[in-house]
Structures are given as C-alpha cells and as structure tokens.
C-alpha atoms as a PDB file:
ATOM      1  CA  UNK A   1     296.900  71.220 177.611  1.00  0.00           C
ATOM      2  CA  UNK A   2     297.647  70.595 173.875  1.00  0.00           C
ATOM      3  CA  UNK A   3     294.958  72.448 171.664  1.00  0.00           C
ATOM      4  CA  UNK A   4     293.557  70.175 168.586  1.00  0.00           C
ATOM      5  CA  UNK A   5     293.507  72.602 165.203  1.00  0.00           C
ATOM      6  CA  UNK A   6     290.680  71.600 163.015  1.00  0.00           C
ATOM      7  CA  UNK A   7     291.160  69.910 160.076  1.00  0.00           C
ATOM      8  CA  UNK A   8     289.733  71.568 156.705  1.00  0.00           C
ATOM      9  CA  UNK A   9     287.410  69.214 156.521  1.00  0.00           C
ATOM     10  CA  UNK A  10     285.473  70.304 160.166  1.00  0.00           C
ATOM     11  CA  UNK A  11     286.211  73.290 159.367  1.00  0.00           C
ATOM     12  CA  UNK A  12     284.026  73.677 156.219  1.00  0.00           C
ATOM     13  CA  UNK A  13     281.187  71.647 157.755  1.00  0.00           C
ATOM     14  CA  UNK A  14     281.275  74.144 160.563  1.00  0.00           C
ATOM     15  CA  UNK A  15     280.554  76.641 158.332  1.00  0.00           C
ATOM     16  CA  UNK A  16     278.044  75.060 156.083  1.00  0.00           C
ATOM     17  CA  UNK A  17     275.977  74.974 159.416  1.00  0.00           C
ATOM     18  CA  UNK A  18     277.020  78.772 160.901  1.00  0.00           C
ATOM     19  CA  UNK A  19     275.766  80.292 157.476  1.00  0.00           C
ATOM     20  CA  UNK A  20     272.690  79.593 157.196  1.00  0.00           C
ATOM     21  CA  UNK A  21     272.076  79.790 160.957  1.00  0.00           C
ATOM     22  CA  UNK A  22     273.439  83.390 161.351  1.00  0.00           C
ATOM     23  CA  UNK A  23     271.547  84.136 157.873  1.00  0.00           C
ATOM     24  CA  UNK A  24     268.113  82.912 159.694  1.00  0.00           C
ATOM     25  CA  UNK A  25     268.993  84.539 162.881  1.00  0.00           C
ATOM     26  CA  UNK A  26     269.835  88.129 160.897  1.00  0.00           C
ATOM     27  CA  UNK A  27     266.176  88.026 159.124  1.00  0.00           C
ATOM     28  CA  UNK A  28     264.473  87.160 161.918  1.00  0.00           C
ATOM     29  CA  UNK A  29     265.992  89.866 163.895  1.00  0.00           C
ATOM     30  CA  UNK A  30     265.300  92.005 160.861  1.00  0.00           C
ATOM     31  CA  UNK A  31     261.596  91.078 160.785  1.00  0.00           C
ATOM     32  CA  UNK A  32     261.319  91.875 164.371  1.00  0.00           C
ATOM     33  CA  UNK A  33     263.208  95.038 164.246  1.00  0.00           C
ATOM     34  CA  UNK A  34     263.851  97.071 161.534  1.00  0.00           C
ATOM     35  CA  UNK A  35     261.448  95.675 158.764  1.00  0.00           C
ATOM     36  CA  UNK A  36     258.389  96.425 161.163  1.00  0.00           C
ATOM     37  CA  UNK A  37     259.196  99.993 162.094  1.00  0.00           C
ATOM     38  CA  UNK A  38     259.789 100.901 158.129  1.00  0.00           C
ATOM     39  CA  UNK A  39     256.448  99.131 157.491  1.00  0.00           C
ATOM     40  CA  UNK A  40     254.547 101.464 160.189  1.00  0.00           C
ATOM     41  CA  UNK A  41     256.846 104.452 159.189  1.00  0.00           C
ATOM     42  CA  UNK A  42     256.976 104.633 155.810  1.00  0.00           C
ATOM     43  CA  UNK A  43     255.679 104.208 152.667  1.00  0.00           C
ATOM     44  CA  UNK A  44     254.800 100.864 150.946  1.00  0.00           C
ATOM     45  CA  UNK A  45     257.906 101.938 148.040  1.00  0.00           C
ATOM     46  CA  UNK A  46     260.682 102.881 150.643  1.00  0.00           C
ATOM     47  CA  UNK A  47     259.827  99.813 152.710  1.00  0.00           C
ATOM     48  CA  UNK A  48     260.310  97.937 149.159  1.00  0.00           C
ATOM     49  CA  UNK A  49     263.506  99.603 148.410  1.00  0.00           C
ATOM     50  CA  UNK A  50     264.785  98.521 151.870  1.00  0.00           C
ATOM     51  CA  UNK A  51     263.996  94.896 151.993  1.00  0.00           C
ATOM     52  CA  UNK A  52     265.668  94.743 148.324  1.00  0.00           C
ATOM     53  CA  UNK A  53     268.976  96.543 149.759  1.00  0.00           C
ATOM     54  CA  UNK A  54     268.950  94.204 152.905  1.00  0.00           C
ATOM     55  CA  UNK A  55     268.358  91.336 150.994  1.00  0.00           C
ATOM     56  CA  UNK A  56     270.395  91.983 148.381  1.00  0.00           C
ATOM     57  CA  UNK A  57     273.231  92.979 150.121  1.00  0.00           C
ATOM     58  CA  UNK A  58     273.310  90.625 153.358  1.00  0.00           C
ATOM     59  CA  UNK A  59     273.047  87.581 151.389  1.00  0.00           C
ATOM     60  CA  UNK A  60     275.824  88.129 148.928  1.00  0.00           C
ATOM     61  CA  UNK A  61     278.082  90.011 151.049  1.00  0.00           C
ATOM     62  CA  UNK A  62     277.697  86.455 153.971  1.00  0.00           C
ATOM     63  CA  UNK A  63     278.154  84.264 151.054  1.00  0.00           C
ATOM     64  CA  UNK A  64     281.257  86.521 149.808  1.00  0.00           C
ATOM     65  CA  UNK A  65     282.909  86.748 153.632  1.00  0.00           C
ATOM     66  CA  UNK A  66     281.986  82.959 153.700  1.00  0.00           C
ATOM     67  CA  UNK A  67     284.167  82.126 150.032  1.00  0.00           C
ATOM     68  CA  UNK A  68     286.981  84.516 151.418  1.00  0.00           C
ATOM     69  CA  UNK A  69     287.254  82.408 154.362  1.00  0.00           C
ATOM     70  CA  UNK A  70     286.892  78.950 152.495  1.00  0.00           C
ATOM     71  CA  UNK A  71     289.665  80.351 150.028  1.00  0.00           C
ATOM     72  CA  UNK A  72     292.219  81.649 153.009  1.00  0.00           C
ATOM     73  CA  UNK A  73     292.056  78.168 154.602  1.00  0.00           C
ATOM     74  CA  UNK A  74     292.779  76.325 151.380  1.00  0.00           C
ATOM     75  CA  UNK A  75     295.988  78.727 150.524  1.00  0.00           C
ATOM     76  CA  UNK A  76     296.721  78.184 154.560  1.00  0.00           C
ATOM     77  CA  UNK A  77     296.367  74.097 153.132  1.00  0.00           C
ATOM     78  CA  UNK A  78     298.458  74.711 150.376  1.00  0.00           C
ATOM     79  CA  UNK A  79     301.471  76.170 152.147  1.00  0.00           C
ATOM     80  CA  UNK A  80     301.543  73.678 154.675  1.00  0.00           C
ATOM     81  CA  UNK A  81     301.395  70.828 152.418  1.00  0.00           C
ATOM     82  CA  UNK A  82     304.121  72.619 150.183  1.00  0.00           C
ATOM     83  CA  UNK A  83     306.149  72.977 153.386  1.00  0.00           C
ATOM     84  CA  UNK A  84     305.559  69.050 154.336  1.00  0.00           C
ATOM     85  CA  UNK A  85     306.571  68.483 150.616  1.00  0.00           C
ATOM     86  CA  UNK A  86     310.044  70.096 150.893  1.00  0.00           C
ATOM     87  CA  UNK A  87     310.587  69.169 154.305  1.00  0.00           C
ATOM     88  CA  UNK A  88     309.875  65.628 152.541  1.00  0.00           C
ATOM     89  CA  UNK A  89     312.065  66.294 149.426  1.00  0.00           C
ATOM     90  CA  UNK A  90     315.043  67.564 151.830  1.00  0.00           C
ATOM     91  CA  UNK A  91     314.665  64.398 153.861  1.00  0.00           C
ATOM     92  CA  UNK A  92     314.438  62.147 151.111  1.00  0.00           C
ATOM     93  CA  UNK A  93     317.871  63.887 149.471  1.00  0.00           C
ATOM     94  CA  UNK A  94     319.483  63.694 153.290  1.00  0.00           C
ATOM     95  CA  UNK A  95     318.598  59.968 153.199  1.00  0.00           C
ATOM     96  CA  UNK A  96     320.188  59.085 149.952  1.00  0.00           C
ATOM     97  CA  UNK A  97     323.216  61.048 150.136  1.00  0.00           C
ATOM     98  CA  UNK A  98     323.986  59.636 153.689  1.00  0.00           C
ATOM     99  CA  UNK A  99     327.239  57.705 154.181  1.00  0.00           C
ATOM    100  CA  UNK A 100     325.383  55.159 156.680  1.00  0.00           C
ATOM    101  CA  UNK A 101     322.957  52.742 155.634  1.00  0.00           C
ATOM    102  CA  UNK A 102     319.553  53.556 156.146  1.00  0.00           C
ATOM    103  CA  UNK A 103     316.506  51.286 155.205  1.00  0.00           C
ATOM    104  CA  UNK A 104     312.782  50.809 156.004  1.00  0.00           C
ATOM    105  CA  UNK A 105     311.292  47.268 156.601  1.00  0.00           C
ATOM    106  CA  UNK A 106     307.707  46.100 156.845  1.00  0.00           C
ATOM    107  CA  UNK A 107     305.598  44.858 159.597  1.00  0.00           C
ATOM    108  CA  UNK A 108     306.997  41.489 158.219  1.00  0.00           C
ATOM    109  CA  UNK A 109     310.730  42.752 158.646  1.00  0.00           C
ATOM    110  CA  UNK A 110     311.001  42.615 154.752  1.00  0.00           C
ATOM    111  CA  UNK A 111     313.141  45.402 153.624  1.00  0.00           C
ATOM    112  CA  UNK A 112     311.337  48.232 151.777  1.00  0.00           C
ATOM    113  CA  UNK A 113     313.554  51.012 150.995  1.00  0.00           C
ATOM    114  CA  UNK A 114     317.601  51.198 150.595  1.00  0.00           C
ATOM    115  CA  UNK A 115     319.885  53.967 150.155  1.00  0.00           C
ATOM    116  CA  UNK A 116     322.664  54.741 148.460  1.00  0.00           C
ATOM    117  CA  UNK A 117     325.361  54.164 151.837  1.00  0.00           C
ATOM    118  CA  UNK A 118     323.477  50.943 152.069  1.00  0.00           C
ATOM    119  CA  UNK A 119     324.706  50.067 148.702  1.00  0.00           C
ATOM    120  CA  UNK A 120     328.080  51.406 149.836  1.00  0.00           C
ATOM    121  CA  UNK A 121     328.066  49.741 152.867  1.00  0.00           C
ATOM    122  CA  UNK A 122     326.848  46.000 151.663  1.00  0.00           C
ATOM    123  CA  UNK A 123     327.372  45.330 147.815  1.00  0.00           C
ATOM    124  CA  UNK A 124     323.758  44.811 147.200  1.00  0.00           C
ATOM    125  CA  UNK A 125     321.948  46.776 144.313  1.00  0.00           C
ATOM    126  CA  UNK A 126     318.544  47.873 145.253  1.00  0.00           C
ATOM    127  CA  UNK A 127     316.376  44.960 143.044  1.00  0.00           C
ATOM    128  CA  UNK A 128     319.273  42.657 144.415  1.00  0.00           C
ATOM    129  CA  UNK A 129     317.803  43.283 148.515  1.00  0.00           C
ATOM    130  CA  UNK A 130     314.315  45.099 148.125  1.00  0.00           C
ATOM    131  CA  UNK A 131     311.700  42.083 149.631  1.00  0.00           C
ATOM    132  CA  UNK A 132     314.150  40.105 151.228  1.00  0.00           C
ATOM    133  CA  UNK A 133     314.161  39.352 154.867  1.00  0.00           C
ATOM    134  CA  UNK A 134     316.249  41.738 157.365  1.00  0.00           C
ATOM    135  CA  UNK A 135     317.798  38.917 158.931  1.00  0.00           C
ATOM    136  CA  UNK A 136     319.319  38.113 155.599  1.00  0.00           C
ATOM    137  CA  UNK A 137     322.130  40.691 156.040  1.00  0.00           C
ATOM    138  CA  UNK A 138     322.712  39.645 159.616  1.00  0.00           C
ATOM    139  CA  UNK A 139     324.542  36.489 158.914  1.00  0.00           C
ATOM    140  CA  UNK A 140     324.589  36.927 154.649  1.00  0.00           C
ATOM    141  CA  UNK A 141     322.199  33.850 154.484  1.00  0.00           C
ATOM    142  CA  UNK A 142     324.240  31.524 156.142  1.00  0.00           C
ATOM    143  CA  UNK A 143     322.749  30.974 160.001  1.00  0.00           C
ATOM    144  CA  UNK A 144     319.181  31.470 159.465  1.00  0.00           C
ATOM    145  CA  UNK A 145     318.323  30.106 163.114  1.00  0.00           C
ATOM    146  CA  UNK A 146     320.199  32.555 164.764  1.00  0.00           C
ATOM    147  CA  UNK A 147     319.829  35.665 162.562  1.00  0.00           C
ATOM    148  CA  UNK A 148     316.054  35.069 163.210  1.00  0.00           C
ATOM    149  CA  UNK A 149     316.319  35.112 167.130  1.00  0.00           C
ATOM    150  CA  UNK A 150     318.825  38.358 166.603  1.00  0.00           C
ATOM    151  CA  UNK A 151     315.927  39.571 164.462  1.00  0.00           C
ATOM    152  CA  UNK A 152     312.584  38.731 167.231  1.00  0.00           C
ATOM    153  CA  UNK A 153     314.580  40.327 169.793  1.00  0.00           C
ATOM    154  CA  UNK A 154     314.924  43.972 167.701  1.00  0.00           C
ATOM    155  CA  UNK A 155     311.600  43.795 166.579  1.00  0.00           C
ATOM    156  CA  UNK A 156     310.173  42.737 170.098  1.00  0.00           C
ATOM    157  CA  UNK A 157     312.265  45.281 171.665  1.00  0.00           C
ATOM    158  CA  UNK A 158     311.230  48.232 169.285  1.00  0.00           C
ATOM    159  CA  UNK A 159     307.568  47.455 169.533  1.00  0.00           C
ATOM    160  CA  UNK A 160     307.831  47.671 173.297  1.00  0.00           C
ATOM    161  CA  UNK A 161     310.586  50.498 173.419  1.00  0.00           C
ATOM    162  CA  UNK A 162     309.508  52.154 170.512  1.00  0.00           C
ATOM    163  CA  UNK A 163     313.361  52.335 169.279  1.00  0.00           C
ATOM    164  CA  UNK A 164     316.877  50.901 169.791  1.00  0.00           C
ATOM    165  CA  UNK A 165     319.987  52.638 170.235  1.00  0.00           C
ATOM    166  CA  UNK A 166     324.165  51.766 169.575  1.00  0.00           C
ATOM    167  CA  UNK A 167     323.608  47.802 169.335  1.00  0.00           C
ATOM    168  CA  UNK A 168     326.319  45.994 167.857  1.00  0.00           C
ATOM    169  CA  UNK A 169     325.678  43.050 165.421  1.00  0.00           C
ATOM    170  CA  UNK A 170     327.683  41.345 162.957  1.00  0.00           C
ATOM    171  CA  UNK A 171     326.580  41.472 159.162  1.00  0.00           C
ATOM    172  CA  UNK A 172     327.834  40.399 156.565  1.00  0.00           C
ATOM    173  CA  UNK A 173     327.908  41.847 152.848  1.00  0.00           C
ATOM    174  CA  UNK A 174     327.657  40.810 149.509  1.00  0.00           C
ATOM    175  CA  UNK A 175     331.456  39.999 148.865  1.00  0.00           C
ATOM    176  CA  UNK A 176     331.329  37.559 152.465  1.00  0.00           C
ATOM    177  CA  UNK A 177     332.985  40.041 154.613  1.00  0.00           C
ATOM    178  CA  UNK A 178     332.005  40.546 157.984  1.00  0.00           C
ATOM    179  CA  UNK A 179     330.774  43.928 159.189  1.00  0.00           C
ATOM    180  CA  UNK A 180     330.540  45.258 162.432  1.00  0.00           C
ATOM    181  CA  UNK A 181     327.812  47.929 162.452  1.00  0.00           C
ATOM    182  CA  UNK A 182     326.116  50.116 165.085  1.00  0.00           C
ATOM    183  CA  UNK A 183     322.101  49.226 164.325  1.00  0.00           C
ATOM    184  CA  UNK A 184     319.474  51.874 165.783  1.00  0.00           C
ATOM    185  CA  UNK A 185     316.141  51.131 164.718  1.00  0.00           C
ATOM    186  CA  UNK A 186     313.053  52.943 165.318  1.00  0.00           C
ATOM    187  CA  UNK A 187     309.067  51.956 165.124  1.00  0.00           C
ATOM    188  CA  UNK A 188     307.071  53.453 162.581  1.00  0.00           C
ATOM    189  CA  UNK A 189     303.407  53.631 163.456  1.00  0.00           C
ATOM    190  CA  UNK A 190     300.221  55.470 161.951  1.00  0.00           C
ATOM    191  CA  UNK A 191     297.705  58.154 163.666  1.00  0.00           C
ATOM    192  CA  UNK A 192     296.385  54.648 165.356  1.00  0.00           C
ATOM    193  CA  UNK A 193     299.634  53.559 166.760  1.00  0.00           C
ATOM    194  CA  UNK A 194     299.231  50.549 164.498  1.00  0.00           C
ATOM    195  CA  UNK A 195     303.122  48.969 163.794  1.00  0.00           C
ATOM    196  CA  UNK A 196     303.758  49.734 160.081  1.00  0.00           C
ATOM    197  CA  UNK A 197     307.463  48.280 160.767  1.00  0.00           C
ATOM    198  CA  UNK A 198     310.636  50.257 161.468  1.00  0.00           C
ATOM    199  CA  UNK A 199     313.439  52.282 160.112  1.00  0.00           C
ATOM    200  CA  UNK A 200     316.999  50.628 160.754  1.00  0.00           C
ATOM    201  CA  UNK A 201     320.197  52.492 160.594  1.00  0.00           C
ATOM    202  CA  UNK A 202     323.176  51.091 159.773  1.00  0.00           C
ATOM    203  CA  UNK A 203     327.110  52.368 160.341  1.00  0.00           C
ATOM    204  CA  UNK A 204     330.394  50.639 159.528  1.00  0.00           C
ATOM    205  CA  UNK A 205     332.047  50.344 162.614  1.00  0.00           C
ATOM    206  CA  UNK A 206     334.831  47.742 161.720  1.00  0.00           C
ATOM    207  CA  UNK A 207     337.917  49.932 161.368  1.00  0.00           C
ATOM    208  CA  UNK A 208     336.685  51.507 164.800  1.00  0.00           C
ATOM    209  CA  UNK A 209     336.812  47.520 166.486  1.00  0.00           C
ATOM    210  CA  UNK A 210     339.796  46.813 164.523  1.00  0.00           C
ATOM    211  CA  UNK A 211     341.820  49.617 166.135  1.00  0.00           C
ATOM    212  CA  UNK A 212     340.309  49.446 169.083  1.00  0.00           C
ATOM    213  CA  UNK A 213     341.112  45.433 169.055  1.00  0.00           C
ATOM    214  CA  UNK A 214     345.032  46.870 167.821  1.00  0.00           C
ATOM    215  CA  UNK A 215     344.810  48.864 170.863  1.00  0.00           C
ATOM    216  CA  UNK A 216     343.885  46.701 173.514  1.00  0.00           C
ATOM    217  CA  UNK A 217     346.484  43.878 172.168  1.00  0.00           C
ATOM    218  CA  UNK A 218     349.227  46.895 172.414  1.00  0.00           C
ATOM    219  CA  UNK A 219     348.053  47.215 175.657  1.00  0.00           C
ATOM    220  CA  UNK A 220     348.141  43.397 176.640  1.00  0.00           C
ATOM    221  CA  UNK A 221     351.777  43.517 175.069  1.00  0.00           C
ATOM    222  CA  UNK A 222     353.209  46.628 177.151  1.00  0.00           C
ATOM    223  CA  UNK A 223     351.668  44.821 180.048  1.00  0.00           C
ATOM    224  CA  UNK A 224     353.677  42.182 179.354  1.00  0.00           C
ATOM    225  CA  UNK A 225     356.416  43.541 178.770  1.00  0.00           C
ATOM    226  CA  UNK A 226     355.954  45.605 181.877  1.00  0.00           C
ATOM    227  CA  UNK A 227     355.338  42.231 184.138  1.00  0.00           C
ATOM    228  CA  UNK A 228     358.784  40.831 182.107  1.00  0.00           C
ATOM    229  CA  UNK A 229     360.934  44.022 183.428  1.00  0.00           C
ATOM    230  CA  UNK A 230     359.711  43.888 186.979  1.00  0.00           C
ATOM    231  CA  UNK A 231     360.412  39.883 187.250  1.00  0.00           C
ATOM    232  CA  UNK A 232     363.736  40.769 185.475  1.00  0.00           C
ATOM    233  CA  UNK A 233     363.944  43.828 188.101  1.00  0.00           C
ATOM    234  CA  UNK A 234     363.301  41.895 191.203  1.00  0.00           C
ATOM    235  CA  UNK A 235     366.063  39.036 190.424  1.00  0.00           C
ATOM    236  CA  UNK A 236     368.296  41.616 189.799  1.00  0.00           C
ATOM    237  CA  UNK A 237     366.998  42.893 193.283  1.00  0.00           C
ATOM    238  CA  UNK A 238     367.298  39.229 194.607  1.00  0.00           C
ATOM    239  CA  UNK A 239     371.114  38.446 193.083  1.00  0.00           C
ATOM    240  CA  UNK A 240     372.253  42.384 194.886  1.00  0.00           C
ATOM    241  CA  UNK A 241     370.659  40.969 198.047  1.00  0.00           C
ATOM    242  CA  UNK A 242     372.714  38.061 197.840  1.00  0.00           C
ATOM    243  CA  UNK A 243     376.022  39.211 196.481  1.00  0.00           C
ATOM    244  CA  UNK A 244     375.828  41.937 199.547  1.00  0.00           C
ATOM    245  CA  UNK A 245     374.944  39.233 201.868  1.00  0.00           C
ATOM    246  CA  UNK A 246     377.885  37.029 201.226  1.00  0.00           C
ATOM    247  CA  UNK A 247     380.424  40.287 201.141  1.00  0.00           C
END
C-alpha cells in the first residue's frame, strides 16, 4: 500500500493544533502533579521560583522545538523544489537540443511548444507554427478533411490509451516535401486526470522507407531475375531432353 506524505501545508496545521494541545495537557499535568506537592512542601518563594522556571522554560523551549521543526520542513521544501527545478532545467535543455521533433499541443490540438529538431525537421520558425492546428503539418494545409480524421483518431486513441507508439503518418514541411515520420504521442493530464492535451514526438524516417523501398525493389529485381534463369534453365533442360531423345 502506497503511503501519502503530507504536504507542508497539513503539516503546519497539524502542528498549530498539537502545540497548544500538548502545552494544555503539560500544565494540567503540572497542576495536578508537581505544582501541588511544591505548594504543600514548600515555601510560598520556592513554589514562585518554580512556576517561573516551568513556565518560562516549557513555553519557549515548545515554541523553539516547534520553529526548528517548521524551519527543517521548509529547507526539506526547498531542496525538493530545487531538485524539481533542475530536473526541469535538464529536461527542458534535453528537449531543445533533441534531433527529433518534439512539441506540446492543447486540449484543442493547437500546438503549444516547438523545439529546435522540429524546426530542423519542418522549416517552420516557432511564431511561424505556435497556435496553429496539429493537423496542419499532417498534410501542409492541403487535405484538411482527411488530416482532421488522422487527427480524431490520435487524440481519441490517446485519451483512451493514454499514449501512442511507432505510427507512421505522412507530413509534410514547409518547403512541400513529404515526410515520413514515426509519431508517439502521449496524454498530459493534471492531479484530476483532467486532459490538458498531449506531447507528440516526431522522427524523420524517410531515408529509412527510402532504403527500405530500394531494398525491397532489389529484391523484386533478383527475383526476377532468378524466375528469368530458371525459365531459361528449364528450356535448356527441355532442348537436352529432346536432342537426347532424337539421338
């Protein structure tokens, strides 16, 4: 079973309840106790002196342990958010450098962010695609209708899925030239699970169907040529069988 930590938040509540509570529950137990056996057993001066040193110190030193913890858990806060901040910096710096294009679109499949192998990849400058429908760089603006069905059928599949992996798509870029890409995509969502949109990445996988395209025609051509020989073989085969059958 996964245990919930606090937040800093419950935690100081928690406390503003447990201090005055174990402060309340020390003085009565004082009162009960010790106070009433120095009243009976000593003088009206020492009992004095004792009720200013319990006082005096029990207060400050609960409200001192009670800081000290207060201040531990906001340097425990600190850390972590400096770690998240790095861990974000480092991401962000991974993201931009990256060779494939990788971009963030809205619940309304608007692109929000765009790298730097985006640029690479399509031509566009960042004010040139930021707001513009995904389905744009499906087809390059020219097949709305059927970039749009591509587009339901990602989006439909993500939200159910929660991500998609190694689908192949067409795109086109900002010069008019087709590119074959790979497209994983992956939901976003909040502590809710509300759909904030997804995060699409994007690699250039033309060369890869171009040779793969070279191969299989190389293939279709040795088979060929293959089929050609053995025809050619087997008449040879054929003209032996008759030559021998008239000698």
């Amino acid at each position: 079973m996964n245990q919930v930590n606090p937040t800093l938040a419950q935690r100081i509540t928690a406390l503003r309840w447990t201090l005055p509570a174990t402060l309340a529950l020390l003085t009565v137990l004082y009162q009960l106790g010790l106070a009433r056996w120095v009243h009976d057993s000593m003088s009206d001066a020492v009992h004095f002196m004792i009720e200013v040193l319990f006082y005096g110190t029990l207060y400050p030193l609960m409200a001192f342990l009670a800081l000290t913890r207060v201040g531990h858990w906001l340097d425990e806060k600190e850390r972590v958010e400096k770690q998240a901040r790095a861990a974000e910096r480092r991401l962000a710096s991974i993201t931009a450098a990256s060779a494939d294009a990788i971009l963030s679109l809205n619940p309304e499949g608007r692109i929000e962010s765009w790298n730097h192998g985006a640029e690479l990849m399509f031509g566009y400058e960042v004010h040139e695609i930021l707001g513009r429908p995904f389905s744009y760089l499906l087809v390059g603006g020219e097949s709305a209708a059927s970039a749009e069905v591509e587009f339901r059928w990602l989006e439909e599949t993500v939200r159910r899925a929660g991500f998609i992996r190694e689908h192949e798509t067409t795109c086109r870029d900002a010069r008019g030239r087709q590119v074959v890409a790979e497209l994983t995509a992956t939901r976003l969502s909040d502590e809710t699970g509300r759909f904030l949109g997804m995060s699409v990445i994007l690699r250039d996988i033309t060369d890869r169907k171009r040779r793969e395209e070279e191969i299989r025609q190389l293939n279709a051509r040795l088979n060929e040529q293959v089929a050609e020989r053995t025809r050619q073989l087997a008449e040879k085969v054929e003209e032996l069988a008759r030559a021998n059958a008239d000698l």
